[in-house]
C-alpha atoms as a PDB file:
ATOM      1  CA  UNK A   1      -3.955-104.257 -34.296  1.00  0.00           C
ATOM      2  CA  UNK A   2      -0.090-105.218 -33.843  1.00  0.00           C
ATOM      3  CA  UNK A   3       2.564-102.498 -34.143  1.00  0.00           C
ATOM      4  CA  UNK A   4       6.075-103.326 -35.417  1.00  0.00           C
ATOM      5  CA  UNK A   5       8.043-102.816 -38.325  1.00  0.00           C
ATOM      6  CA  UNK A   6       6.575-104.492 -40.631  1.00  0.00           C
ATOM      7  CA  UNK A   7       7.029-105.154 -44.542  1.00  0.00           C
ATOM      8  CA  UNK A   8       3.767-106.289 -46.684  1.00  0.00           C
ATOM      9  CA  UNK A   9       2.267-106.732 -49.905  1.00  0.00           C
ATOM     10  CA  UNK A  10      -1.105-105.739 -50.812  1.00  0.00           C
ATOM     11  CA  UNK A  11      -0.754-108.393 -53.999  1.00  0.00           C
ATOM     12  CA  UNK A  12      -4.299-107.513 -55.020  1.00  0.00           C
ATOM     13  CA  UNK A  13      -6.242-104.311 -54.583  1.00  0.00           C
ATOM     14  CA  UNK A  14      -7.628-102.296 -57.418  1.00  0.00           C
ATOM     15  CA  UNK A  15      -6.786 -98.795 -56.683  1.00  0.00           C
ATOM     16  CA  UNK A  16      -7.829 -97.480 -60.004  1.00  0.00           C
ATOM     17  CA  UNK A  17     -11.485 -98.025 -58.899  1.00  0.00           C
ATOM     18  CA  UNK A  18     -13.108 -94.824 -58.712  1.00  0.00           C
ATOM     19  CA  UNK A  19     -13.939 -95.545 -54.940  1.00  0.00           C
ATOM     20  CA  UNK A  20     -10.796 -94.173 -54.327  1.00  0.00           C
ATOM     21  CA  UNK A  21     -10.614 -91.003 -56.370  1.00  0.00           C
ATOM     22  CA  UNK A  22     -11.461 -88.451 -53.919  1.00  0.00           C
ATOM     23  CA  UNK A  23      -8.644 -89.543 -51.652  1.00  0.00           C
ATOM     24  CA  UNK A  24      -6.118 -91.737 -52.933  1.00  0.00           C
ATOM     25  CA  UNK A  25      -3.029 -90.241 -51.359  1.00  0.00           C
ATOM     26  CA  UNK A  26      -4.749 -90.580 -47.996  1.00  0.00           C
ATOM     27  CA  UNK A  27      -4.940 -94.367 -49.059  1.00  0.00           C
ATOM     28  CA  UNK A  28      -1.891 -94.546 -49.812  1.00  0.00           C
ATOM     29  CA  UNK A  29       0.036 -93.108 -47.121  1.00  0.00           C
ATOM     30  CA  UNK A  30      -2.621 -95.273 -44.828  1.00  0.00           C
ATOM     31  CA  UNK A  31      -1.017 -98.268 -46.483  1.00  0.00           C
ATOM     32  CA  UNK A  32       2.773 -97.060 -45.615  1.00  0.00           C
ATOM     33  CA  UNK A  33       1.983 -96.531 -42.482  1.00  0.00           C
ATOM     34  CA  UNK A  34       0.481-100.005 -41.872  1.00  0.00           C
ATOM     35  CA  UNK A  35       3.738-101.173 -42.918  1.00  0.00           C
ATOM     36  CA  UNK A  36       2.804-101.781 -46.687  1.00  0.00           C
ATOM     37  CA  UNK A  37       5.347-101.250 -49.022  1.00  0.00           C
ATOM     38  CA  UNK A  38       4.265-102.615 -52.244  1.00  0.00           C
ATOM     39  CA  UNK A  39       0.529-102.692 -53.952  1.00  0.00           C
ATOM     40  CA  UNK A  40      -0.339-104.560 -56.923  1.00  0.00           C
ATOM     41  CA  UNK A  41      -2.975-103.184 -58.901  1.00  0.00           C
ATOM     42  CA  UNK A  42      -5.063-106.162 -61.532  1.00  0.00           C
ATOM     43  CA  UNK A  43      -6.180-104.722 -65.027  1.00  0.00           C
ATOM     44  CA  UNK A  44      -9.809-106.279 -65.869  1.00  0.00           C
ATOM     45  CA  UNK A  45     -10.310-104.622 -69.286  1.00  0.00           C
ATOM     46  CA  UNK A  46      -9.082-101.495 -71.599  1.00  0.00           C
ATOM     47  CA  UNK A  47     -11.137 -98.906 -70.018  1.00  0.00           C
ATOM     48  CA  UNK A  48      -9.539 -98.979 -66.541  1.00  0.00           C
ATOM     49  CA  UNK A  49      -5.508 -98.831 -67.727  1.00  0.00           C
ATOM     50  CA  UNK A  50      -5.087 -95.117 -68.104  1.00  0.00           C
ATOM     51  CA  UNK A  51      -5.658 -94.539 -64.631  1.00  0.00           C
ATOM     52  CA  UNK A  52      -3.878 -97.626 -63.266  1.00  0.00           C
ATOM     53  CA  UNK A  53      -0.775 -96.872 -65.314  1.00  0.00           C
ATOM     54  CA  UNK A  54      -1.318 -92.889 -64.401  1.00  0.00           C
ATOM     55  CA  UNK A  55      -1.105 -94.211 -60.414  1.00  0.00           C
ATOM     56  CA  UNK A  56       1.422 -96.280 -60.801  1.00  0.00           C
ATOM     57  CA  UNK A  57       3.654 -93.394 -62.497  1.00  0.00           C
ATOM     58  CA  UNK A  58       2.498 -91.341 -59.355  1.00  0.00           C
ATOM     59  CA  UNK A  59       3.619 -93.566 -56.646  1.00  0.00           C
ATOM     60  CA  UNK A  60       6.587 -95.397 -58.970  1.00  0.00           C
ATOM     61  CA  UNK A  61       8.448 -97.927 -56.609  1.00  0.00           C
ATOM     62  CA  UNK A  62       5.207 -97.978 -54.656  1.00  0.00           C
ATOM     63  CA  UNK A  63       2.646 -99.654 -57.058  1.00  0.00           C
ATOM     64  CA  UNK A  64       2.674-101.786 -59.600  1.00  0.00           C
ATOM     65  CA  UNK A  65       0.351-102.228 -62.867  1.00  0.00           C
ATOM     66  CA  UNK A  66      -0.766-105.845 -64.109  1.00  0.00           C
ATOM     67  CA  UNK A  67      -2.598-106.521 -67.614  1.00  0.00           C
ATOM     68  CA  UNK A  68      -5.749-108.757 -68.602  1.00  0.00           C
ATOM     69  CA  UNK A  69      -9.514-109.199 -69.355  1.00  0.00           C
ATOM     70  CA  UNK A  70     -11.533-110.082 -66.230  1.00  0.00           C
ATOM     71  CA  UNK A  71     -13.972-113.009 -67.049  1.00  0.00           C
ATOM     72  CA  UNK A  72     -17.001-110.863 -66.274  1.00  0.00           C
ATOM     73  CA  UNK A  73     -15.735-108.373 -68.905  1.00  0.00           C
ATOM     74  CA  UNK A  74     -15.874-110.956 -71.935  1.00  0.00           C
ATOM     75  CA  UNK A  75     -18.438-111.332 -74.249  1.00  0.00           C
ATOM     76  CA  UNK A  76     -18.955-111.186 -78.096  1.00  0.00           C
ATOM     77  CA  UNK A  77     -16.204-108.661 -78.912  1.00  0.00           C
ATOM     78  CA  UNK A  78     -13.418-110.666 -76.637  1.00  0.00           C
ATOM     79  CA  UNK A  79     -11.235-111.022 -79.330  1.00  0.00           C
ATOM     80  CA  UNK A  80     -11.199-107.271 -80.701  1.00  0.00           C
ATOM     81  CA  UNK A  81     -10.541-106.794 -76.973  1.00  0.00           C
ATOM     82  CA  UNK A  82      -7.677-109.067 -76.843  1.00  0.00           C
ATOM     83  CA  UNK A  83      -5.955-107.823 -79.283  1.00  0.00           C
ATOM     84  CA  UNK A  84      -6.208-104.328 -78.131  1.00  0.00           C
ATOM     85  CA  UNK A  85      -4.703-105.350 -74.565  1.00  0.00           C
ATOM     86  CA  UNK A  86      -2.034-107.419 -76.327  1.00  0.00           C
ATOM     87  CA  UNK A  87      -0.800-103.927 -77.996  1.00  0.00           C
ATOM     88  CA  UNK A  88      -0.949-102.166 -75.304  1.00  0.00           C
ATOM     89  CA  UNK A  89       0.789-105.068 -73.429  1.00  0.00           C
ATOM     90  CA  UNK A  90       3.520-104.893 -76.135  1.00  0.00           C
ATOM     91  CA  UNK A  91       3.965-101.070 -75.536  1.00  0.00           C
ATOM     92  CA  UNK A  92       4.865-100.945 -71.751  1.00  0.00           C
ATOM     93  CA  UNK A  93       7.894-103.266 -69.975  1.00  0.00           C
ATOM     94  CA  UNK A  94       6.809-102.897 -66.441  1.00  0.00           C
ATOM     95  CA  UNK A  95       4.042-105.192 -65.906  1.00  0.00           C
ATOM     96  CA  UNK A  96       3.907-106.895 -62.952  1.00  0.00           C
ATOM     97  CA  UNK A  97       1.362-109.890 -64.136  1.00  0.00           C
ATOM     98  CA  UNK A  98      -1.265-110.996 -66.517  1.00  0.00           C
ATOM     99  CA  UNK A  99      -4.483-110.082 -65.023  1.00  0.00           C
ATOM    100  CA  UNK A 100      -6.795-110.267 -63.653  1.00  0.00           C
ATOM    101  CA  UNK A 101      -8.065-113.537 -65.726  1.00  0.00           C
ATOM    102  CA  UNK A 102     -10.190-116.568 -65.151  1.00  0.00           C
ATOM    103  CA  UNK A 103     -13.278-118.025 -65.214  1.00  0.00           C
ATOM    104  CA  UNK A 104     -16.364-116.534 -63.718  1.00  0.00           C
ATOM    105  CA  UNK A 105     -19.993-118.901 -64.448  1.00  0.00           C
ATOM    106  CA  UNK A 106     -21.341-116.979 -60.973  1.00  0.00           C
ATOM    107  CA  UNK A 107     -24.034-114.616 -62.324  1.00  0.00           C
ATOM    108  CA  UNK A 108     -24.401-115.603 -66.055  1.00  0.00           C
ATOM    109  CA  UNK A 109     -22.695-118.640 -68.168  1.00  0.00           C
ATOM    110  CA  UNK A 110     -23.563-117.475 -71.904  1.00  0.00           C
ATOM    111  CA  UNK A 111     -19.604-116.792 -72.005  1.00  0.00           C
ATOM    112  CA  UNK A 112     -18.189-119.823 -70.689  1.00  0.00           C
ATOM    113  CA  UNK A 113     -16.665-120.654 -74.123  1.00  0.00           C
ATOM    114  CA  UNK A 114     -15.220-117.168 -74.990  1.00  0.00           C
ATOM    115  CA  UNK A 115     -13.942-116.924 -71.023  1.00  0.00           C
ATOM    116  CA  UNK A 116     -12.089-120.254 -71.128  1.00  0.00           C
ATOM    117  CA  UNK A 117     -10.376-119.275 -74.795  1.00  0.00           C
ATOM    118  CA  UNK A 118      -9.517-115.615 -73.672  1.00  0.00           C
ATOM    119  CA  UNK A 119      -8.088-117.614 -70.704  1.00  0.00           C
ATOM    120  CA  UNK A 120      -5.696-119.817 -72.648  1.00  0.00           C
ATOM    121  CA  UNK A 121      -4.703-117.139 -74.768  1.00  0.00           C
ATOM    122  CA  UNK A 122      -3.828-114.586 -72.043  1.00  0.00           C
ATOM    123  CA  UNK A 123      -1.831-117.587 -70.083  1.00  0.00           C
ATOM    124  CA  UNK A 124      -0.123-117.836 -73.171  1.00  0.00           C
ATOM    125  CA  UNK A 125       1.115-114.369 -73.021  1.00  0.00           C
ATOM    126  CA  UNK A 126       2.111-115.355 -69.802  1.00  0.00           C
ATOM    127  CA  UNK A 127       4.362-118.052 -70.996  1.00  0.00           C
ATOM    128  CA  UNK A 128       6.121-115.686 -73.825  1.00  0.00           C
ATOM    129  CA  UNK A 129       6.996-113.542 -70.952  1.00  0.00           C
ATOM    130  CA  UNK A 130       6.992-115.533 -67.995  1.00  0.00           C
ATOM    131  CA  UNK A 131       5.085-113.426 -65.855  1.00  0.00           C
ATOM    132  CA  UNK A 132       2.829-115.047 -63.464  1.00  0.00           C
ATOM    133  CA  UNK A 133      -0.833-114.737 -63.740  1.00  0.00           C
ATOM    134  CA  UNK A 134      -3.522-113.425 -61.219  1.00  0.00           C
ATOM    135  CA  UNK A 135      -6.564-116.283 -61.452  1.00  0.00           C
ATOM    136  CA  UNK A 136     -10.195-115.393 -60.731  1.00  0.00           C
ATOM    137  CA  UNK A 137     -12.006-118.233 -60.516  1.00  0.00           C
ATOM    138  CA  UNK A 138     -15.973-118.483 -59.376  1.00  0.00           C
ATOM    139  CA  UNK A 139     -18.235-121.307 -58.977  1.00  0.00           C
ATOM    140  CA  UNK A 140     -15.795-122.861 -62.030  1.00  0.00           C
ATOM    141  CA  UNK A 141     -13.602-124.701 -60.004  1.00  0.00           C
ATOM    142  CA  UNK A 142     -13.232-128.049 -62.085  1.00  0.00           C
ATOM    143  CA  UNK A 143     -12.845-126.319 -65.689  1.00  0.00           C
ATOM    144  CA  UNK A 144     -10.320-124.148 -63.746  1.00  0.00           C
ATOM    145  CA  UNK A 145      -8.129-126.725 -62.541  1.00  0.00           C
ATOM    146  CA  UNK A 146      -7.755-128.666 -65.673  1.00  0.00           C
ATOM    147  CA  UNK A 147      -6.738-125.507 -67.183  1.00  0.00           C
ATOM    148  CA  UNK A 148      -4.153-124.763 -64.741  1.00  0.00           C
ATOM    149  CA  UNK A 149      -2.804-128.038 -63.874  1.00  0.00           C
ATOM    150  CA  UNK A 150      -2.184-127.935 -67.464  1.00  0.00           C
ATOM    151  CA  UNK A 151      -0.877-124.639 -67.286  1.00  0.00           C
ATOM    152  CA  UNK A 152       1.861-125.175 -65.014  1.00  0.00           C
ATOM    153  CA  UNK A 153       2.738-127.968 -67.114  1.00  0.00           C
ATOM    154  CA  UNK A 154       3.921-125.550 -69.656  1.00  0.00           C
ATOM    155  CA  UNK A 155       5.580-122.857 -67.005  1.00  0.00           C
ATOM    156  CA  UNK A 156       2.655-120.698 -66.017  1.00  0.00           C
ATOM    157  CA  UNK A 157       2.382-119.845 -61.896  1.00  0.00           C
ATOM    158  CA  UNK A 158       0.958-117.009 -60.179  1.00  0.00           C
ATOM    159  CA  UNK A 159      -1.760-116.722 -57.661  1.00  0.00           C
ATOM    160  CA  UNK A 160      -5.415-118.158 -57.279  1.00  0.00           C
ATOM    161  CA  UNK A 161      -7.023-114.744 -56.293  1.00  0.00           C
ATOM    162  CA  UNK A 162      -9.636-114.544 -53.368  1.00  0.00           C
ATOM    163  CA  UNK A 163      -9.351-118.318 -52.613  1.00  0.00           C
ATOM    164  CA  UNK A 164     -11.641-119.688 -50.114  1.00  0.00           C
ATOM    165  CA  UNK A 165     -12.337-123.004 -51.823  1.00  0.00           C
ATOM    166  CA  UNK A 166     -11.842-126.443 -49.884  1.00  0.00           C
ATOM    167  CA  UNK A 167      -9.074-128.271 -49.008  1.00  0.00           C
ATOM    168  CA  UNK A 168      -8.856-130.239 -51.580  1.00  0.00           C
ATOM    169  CA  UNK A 169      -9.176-127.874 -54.209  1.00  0.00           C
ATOM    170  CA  UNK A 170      -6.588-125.844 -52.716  1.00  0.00           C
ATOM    171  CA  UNK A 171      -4.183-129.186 -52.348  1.00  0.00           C
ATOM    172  CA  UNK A 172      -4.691-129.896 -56.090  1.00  0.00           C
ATOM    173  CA  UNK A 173      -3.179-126.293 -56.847  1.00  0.00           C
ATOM    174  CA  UNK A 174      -0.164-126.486 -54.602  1.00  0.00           C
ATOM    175  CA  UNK A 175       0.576-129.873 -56.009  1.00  0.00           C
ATOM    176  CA  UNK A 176       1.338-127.940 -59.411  1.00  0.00           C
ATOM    177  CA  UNK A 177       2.883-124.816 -57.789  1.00  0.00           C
ATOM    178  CA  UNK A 178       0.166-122.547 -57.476  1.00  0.00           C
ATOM    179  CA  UNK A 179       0.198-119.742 -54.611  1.00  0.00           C
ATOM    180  CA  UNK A 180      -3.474-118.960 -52.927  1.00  0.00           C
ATOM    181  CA  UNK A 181      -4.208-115.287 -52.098  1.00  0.00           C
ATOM    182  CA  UNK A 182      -5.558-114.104 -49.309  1.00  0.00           C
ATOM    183  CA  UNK A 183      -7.662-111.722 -47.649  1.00  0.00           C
ATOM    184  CA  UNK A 184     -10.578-110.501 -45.516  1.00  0.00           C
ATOM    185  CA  UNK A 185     -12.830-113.352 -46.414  1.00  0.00           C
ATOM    186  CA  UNK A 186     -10.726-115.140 -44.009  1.00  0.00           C
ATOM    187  CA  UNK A 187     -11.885-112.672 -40.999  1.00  0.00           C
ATOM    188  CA  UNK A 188     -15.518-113.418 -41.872  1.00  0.00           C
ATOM    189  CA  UNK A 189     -17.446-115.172 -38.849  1.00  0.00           C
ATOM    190  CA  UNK A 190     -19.098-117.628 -41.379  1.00  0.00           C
ATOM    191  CA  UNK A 191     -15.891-118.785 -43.228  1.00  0.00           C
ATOM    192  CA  UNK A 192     -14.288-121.929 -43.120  1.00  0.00           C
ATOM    193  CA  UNK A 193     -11.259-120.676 -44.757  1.00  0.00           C
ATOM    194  CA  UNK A 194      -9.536-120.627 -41.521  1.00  0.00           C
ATOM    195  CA  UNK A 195      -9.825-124.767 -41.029  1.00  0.00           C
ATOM    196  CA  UNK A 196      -8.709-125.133 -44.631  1.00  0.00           C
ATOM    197  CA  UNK A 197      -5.233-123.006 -44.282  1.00  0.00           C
ATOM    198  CA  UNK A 198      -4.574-124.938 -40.715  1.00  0.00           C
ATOM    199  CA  UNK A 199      -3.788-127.616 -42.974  1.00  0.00           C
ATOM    200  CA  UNK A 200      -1.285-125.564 -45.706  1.00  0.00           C
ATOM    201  CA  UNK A 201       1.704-124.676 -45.682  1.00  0.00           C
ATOM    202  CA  UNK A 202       1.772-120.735 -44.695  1.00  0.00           C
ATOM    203  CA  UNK A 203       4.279-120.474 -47.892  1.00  0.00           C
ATOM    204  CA  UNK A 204       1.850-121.442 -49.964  1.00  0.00           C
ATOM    205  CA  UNK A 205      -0.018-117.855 -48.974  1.00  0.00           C
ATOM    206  CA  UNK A 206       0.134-114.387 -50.312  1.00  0.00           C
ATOM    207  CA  UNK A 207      -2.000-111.493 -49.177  1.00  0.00           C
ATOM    208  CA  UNK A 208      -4.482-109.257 -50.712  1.00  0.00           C
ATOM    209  CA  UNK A 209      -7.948-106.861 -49.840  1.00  0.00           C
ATOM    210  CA  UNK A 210      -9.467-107.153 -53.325  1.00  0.00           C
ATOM    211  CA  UNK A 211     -10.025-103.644 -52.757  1.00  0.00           C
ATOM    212  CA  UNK A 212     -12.146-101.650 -52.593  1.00  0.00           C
ATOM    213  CA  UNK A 213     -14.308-104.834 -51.586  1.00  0.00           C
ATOM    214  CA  UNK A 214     -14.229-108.072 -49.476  1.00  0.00           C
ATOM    215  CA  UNK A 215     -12.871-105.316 -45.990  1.00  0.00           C
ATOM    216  CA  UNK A 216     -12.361-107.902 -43.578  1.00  0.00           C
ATOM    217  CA  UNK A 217     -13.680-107.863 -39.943  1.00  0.00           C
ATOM    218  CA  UNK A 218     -14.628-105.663 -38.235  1.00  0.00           C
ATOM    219  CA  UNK A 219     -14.718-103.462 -41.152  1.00  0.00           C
ATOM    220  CA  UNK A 220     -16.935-105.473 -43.399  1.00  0.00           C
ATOM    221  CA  UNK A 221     -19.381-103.798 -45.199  1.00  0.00           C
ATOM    222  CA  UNK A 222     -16.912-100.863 -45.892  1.00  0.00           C
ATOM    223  CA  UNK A 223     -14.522 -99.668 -48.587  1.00  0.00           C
ATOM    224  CA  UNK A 224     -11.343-101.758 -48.070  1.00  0.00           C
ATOM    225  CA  UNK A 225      -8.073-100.549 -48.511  1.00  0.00           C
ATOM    226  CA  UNK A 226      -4.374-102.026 -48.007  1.00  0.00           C
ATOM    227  CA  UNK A 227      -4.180-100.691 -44.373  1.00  0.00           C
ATOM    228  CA  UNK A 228      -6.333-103.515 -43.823  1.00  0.00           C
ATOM    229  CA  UNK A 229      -4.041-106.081 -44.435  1.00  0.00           C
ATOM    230  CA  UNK A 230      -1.883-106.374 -41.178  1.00  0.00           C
ATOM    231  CA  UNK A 231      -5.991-107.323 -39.661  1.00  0.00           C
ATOM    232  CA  UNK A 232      -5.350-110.416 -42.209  1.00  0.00           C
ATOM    233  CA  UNK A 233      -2.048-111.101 -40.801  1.00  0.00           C
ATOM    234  CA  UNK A 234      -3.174-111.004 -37.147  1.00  0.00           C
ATOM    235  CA  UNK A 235      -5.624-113.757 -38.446  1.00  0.00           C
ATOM    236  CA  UNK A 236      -3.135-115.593 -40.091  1.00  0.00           C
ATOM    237  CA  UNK A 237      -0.662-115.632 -37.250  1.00  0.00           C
ATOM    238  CA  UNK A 238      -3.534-117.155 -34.923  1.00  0.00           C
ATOM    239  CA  UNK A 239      -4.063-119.996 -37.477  1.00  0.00           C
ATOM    240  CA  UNK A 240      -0.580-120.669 -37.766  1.00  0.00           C
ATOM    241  CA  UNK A 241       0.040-120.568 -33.947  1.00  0.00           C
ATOM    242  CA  UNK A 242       3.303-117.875 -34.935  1.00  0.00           C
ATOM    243  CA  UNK A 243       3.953-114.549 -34.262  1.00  0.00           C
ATOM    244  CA  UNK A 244       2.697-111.963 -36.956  1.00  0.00           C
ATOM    245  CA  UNK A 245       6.250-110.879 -37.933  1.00  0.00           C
ATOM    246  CA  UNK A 246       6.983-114.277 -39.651  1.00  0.00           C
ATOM    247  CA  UNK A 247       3.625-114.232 -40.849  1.00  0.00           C
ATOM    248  CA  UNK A 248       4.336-111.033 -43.138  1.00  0.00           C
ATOM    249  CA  UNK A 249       7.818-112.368 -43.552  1.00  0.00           C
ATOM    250  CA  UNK A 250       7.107-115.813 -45.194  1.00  0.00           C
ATOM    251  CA  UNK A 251       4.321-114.233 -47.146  1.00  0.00           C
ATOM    252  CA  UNK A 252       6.608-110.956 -48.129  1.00  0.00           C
ATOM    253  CA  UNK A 253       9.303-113.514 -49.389  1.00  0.00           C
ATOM    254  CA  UNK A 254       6.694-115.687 -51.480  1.00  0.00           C
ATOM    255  CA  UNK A 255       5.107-112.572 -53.367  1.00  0.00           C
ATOM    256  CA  UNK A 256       8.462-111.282 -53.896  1.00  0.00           C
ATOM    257  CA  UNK A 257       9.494-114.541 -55.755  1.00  0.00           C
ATOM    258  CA  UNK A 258       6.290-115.032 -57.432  1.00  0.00           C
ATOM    259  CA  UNK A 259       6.119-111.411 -58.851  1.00  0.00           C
ATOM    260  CA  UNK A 260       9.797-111.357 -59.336  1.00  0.00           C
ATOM    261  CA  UNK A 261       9.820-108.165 -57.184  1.00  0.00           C
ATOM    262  CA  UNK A 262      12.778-106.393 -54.401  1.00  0.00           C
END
């Protein structure tokens, strides 16, 4: 792994999982020594923002809380959901983004309907406040894209979490000023992802773990954590035929502007 000064953003890891419980400040001062000085932590649903805002008060300046109902968390009672996020939304100034939110038809699809409303409702609280969004999107690729290619129409952006679509899907995105985030799917041996982001634009790129999932190579199969991300950037800088310092620095400067963020 490279050594140097470096300055990174974990844009997407969800320290509020309980896989980090027994030794979050280990994590933590893992990350800052990596040379990560910002984490973003997603919201998927009600239950998890106690913690997430009680972390983020820990390690203020450090980490940073987002809002929203994750697709796999919708179902009959969306709406009674909704409208207990939106108050709590209403109650707190510092949130970073809406989300996580999306579309999810991977495992089950009796939702699709109630997922692609609570979608357009949470990107409208979005627009009200113009924060970005964090997108999940799986195996619902063309109802997501005519939702966001409208949605930028009307002044959303943000960040199509986990991408490792194609090339074409990924085009269609940045051609309506989406960003892509990345992370340890990349390192996998069976990925194309790597052939896909040869042809992008490196400023088109944010990074993420997902964590505590997706650990990239050679710790797949493990908890992840954000003192993973400089293996991302190693990757990154090999695709890109650059050094890893402009690597973290393009990316560092294009989550900063997304997330409106010093």
């Amino acid at each position: 792994m490279f050594s140097f000064d470096a300055i990174m953003i974990d844009t997407h890891c969800h320290l509020n999982d309980s896989a980090y419980t027994e030794d979050l400040d280990d994590v933590i001062n893992r990350a800052k020594k990596a040379g990560i000085s910002k984490i973003l932590i997603p919201g998927t649903e009600e239950a998890d923002l106690d913690d997430m805002l009680r972390i983020c008060r820990q390690y203020k300046g450090f980490t940073y809380p987002a809002i929203g109902l994750h697709p796999e968390n919708i179902n009959d009672n969306y709406k009674k959901q909704l409208d207990i996020l939106h108050y709590i939304f209403e109650q707190y100034n510092d949130w970073i983004a809406i989300g996580e939110i999306g579309l999810d038809y991977h495992f089950d699809k009796t939702f699709v309907n109630q997922q692609q409303d609570a979608l357009q409702v949470q990107l409208e609280w979005a627009r009200e406040t113009q924060l970005p969004v964090m997108i999940h999107s799986r195996d619902a690729t063309a109802d997501m894209q005519s939702i966001l290619i409208e949605a930028a129409k009307w002044g959303n952006q943000g960040v199509l979490h986990c991408f490792s679509g194609s090339y074409e899907t990924a085009s269609r995105y940045l051609d309506y000023g989406w960003k892509l985030g990345i992370g340890g799917v990349l390192t996998f041996k069976n990925s194309k992802l790597s052939e896909v982001l040869a042809k992008l634009p490196l400023t088109s790129l944010v990074l993420e773990t997902d964590g505590p999932y997706l650990a990239p190579t050679p710790h797949r199969g493990e908890r992840n954590e954000s003192s993973y991300i400089p293996l991302i950037v190693e990757k990154l800088a090999q695709i890109y035929n650059t050094t890893p310092q402009e690597v973290e620095q393009i990316t560092d400067c294009t989550a900063k502007e997304l997330f409106r963020i010093e």
